[in-house]
PDB file of N, CA and C in Angstrom:
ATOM      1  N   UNK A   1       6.198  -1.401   1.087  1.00  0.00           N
ATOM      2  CA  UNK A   1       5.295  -0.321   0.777  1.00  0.00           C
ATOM      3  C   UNK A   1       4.992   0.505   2.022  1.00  0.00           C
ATOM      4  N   UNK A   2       4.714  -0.056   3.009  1.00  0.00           N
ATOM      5  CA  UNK A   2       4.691   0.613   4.855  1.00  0.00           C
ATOM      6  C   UNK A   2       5.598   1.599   4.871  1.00  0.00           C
ATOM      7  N   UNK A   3       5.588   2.864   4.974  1.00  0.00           N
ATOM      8  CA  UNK A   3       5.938   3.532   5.763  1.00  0.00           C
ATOM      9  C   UNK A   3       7.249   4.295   4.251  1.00  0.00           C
ATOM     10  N   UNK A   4       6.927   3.593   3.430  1.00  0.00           N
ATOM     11  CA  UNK A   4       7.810   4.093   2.448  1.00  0.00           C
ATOM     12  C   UNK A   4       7.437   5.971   1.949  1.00  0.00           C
ATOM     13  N   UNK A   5       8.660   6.594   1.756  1.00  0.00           N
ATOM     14  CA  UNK A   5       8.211   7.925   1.652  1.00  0.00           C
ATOM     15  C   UNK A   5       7.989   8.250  -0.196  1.00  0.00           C
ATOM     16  N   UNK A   6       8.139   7.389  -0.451  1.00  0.00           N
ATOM     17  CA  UNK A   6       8.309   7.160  -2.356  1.00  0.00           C
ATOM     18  C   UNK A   6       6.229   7.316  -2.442  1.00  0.00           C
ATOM     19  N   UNK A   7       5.912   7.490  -1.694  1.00  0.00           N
ATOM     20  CA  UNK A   7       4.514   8.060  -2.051  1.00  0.00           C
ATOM     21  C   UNK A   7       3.947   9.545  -1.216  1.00  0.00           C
ATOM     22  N   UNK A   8       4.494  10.114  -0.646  1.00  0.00           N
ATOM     23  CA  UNK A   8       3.816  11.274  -0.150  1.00  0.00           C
ATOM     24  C   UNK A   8       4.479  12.493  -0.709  1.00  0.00           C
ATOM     25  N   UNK A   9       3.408  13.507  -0.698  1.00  0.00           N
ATOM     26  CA  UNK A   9       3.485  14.612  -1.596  1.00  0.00           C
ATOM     27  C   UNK A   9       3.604  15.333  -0.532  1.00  0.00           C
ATOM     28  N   UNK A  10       3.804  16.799  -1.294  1.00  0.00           N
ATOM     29  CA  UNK A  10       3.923  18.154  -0.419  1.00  0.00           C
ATOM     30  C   UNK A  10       3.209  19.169  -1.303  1.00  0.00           C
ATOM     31  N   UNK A  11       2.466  20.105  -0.468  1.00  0.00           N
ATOM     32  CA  UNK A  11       1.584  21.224  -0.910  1.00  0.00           C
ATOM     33  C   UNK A  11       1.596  22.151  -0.134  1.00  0.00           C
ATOM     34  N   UNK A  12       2.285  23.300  -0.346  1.00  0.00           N
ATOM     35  CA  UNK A  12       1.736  24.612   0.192  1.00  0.00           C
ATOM     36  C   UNK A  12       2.226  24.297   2.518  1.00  0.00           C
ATOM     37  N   UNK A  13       3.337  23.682   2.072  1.00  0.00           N
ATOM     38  CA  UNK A  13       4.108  23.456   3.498  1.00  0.00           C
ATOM     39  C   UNK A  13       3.540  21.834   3.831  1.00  0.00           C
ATOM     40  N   UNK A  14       2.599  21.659   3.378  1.00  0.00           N
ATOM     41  CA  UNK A  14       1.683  20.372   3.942  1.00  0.00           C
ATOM     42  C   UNK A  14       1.962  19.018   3.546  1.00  0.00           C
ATOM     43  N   UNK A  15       2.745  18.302   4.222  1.00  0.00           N
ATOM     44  CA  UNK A  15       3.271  16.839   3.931  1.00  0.00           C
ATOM     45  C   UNK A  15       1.829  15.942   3.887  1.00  0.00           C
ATOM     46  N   UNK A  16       1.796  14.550   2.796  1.00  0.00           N
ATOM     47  CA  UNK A  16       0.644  13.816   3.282  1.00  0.00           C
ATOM     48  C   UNK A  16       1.258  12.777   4.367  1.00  0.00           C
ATOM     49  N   UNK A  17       0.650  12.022   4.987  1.00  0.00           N
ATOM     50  CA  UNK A  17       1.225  10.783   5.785  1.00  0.00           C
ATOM     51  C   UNK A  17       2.203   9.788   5.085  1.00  0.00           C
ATOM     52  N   UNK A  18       2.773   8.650   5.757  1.00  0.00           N
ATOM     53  CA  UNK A  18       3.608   7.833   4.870  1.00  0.00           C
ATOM     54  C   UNK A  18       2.421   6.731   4.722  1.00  0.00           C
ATOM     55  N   UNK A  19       2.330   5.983   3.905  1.00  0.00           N
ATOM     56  CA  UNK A  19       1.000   4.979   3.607  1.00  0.00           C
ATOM     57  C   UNK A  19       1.651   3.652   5.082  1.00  0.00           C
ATOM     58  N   UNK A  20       0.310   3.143   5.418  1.00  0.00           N
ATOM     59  CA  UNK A  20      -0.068   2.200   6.372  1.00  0.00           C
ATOM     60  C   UNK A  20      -0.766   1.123   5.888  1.00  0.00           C
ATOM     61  N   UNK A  21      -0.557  -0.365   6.232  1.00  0.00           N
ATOM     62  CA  UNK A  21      -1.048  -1.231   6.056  1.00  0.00           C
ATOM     63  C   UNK A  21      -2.451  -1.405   7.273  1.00  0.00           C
ATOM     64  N   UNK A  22      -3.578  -1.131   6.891  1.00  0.00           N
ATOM     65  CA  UNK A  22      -4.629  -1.332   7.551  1.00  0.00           C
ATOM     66  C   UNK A  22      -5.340  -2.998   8.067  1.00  0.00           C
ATOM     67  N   UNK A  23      -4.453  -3.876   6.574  1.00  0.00           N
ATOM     68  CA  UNK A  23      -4.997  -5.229   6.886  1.00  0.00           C
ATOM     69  C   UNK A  23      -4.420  -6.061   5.773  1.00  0.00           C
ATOM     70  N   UNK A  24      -4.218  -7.356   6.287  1.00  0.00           N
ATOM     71  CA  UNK A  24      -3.568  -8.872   5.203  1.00  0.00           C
ATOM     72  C   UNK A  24      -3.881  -9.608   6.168  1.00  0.00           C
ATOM     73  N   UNK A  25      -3.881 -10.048   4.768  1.00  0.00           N
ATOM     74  CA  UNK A  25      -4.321 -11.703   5.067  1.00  0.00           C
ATOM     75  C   UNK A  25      -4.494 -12.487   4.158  1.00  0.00           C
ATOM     76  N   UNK A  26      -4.345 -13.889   4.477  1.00  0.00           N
ATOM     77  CA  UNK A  26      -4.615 -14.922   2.987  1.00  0.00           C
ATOM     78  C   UNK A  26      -6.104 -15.001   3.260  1.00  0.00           C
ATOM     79  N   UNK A  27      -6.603 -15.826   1.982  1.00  0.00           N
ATOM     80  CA  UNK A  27      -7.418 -16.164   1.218  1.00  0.00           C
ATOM     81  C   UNK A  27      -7.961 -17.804   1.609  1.00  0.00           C
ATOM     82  N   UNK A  28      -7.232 -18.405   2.888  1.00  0.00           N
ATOM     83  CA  UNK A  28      -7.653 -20.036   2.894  1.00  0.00           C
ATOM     84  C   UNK A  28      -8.999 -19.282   4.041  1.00  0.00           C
ATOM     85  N   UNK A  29     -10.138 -20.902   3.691  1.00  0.00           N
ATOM     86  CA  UNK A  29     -11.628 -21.254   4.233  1.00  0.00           C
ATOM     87  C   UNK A  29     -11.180 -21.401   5.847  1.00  0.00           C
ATOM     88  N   UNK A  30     -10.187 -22.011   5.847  1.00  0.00           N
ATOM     89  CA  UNK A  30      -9.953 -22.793   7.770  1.00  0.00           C
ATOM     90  C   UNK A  30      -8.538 -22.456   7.329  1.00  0.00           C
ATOM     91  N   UNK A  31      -7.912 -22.697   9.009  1.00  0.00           N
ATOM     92  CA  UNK A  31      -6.669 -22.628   9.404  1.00  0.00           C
ATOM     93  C   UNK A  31      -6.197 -24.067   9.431  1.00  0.00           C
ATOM     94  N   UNK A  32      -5.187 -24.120   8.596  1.00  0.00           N
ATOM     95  CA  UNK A  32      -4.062 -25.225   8.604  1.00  0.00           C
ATOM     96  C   UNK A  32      -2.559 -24.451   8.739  1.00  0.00           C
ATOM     97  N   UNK A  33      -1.788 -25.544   8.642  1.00  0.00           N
ATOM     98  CA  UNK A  33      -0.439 -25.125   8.961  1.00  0.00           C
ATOM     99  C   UNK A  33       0.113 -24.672   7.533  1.00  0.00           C
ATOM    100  N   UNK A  34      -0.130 -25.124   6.272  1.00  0.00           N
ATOM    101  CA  UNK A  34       0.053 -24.806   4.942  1.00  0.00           C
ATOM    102  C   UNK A  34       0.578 -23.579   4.737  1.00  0.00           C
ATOM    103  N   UNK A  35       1.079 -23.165   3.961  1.00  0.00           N
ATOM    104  CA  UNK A  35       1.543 -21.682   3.774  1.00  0.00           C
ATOM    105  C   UNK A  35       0.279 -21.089   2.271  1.00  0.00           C
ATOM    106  N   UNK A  36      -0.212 -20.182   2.585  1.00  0.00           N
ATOM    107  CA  UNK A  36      -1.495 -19.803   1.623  1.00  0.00           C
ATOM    108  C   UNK A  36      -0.781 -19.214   0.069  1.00  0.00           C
ATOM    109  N   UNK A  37      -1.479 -19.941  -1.113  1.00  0.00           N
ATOM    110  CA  UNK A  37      -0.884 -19.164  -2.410  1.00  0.00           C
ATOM    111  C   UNK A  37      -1.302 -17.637  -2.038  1.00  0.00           C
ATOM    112  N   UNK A  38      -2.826 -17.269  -1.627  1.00  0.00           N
ATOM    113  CA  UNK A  38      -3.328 -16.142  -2.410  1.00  0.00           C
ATOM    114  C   UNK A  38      -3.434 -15.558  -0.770  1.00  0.00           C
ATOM    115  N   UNK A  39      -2.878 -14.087  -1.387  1.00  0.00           N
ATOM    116  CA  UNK A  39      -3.238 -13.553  -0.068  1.00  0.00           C
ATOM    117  C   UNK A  39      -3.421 -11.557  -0.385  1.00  0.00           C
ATOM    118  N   UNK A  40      -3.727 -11.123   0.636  1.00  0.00           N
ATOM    119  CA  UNK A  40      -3.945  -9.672  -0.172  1.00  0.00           C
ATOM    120  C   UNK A  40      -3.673  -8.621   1.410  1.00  0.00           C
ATOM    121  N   UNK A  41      -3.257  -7.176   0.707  1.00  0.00           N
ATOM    122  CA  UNK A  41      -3.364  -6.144   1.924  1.00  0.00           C
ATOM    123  C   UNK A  41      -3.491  -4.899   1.207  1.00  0.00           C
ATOM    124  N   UNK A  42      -4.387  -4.115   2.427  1.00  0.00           N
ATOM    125  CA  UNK A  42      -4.943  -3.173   2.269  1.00  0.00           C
ATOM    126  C   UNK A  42      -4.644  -2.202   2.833  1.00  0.00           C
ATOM    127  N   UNK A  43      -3.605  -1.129   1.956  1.00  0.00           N
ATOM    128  CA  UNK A  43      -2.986  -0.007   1.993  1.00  0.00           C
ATOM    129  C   UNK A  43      -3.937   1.570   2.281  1.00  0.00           C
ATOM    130  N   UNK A  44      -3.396   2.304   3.066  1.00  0.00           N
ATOM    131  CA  UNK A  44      -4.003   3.617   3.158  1.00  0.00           C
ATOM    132  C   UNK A  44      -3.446   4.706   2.663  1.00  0.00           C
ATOM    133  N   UNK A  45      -3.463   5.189   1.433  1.00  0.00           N
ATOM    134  CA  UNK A  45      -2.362   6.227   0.864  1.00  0.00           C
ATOM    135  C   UNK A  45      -2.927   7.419   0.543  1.00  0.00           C
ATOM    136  N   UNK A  46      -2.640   8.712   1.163  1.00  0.00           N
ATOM    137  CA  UNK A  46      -3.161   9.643   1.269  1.00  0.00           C
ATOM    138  C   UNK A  46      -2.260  10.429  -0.264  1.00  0.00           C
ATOM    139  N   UNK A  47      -3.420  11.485  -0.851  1.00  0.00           N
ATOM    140  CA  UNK A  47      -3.007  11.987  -2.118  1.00  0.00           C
ATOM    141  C   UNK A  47      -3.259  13.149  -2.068  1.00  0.00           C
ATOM    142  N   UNK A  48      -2.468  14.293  -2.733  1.00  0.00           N
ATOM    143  CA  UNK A  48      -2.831  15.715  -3.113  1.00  0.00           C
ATOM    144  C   UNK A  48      -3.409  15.921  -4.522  1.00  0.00           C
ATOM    145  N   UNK A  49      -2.666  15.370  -4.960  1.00  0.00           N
ATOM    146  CA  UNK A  49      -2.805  15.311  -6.460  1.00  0.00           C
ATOM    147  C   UNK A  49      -2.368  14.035  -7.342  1.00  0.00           C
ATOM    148  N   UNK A  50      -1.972  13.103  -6.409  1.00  0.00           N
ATOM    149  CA  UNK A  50      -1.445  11.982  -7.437  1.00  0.00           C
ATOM    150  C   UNK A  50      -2.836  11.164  -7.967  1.00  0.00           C
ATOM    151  N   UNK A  51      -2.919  10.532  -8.917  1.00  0.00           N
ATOM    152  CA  UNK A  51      -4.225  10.046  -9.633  1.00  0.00           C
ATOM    153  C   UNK A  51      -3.748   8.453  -8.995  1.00  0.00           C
ATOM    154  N   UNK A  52      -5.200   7.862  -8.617  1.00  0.00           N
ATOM    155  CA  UNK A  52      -5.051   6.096  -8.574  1.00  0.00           C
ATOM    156  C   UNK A  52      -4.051   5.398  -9.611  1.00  0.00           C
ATOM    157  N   UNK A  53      -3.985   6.009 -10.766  1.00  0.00           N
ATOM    158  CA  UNK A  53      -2.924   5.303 -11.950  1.00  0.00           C
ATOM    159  C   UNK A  53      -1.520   5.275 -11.048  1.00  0.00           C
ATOM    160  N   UNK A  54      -1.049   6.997 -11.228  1.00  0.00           N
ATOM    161  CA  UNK A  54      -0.264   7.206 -10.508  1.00  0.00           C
ATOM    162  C   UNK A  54       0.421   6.360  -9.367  1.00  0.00           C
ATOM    163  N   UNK A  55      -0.313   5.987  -7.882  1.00  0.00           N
ATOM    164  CA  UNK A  55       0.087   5.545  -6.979  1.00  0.00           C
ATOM    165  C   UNK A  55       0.292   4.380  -7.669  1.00  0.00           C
ATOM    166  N   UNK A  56      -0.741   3.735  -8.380  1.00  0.00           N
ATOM    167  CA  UNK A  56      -0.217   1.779  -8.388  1.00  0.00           C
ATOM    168  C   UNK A  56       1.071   1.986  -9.717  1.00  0.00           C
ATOM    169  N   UNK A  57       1.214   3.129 -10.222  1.00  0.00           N
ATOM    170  CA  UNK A  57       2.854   3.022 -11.231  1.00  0.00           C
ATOM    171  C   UNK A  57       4.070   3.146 -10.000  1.00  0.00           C
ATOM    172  N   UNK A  58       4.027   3.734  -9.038  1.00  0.00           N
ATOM    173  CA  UNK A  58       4.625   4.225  -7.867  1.00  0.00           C
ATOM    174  C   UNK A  58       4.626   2.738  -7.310  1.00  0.00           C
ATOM    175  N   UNK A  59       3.388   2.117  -6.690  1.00  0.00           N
ATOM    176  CA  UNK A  59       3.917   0.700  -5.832  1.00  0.00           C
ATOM    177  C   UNK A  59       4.082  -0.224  -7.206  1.00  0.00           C
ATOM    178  N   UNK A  60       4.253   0.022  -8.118  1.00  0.00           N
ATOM    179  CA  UNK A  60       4.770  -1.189  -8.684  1.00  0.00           C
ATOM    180  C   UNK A  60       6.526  -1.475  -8.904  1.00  0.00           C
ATOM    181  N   UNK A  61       6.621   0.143  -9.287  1.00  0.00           N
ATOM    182  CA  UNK A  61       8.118   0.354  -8.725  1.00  0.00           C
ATOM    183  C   UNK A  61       8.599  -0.018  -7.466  1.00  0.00           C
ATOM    184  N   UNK A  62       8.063   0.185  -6.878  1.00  0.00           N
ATOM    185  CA  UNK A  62       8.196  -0.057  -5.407  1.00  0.00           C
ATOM    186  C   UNK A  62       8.893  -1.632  -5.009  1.00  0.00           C
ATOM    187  N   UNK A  63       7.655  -2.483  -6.128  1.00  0.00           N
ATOM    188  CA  UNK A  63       7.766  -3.886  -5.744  1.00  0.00           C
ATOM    189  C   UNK A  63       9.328  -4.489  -6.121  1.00  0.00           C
ATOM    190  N   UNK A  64       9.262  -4.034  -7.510  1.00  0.00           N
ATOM    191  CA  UNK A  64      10.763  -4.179  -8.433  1.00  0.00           C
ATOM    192  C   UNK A  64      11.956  -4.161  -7.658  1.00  0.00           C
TER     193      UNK A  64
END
């Protein structure tokens, strides 16, 4: 999803950024060596006009 161009628009000459991962991380209480089920990251995706629906139909393709 980083840096992928499958989300930025163009308007009137004006590109948006490519989206950035701001933060991940799992979901464990303490640090063990384990590998974590649940874990999450937090994307920055700049929009002109695409709707929240929009982008997550876009990263779901993405994932595929």
């Amino acid at each position: 999803m980083e840096y992928t161009n499958r989300f930025t628009e163009t308007y009137d000459g004006e590109t948006t950024p490519l989206p950035v991962c701001l933060q991940a991380n799992d979901l464990k209480d303490n640090y063990d060596v384990q590998t974590s089920h649940h874990s999450y990251a937090l994307y920055n995706v700049f929009t002109l006009s695409q709707t929240a629906k929009d982008v997550m139909i876009t990263f779901k393709r993405n994932c595929k």
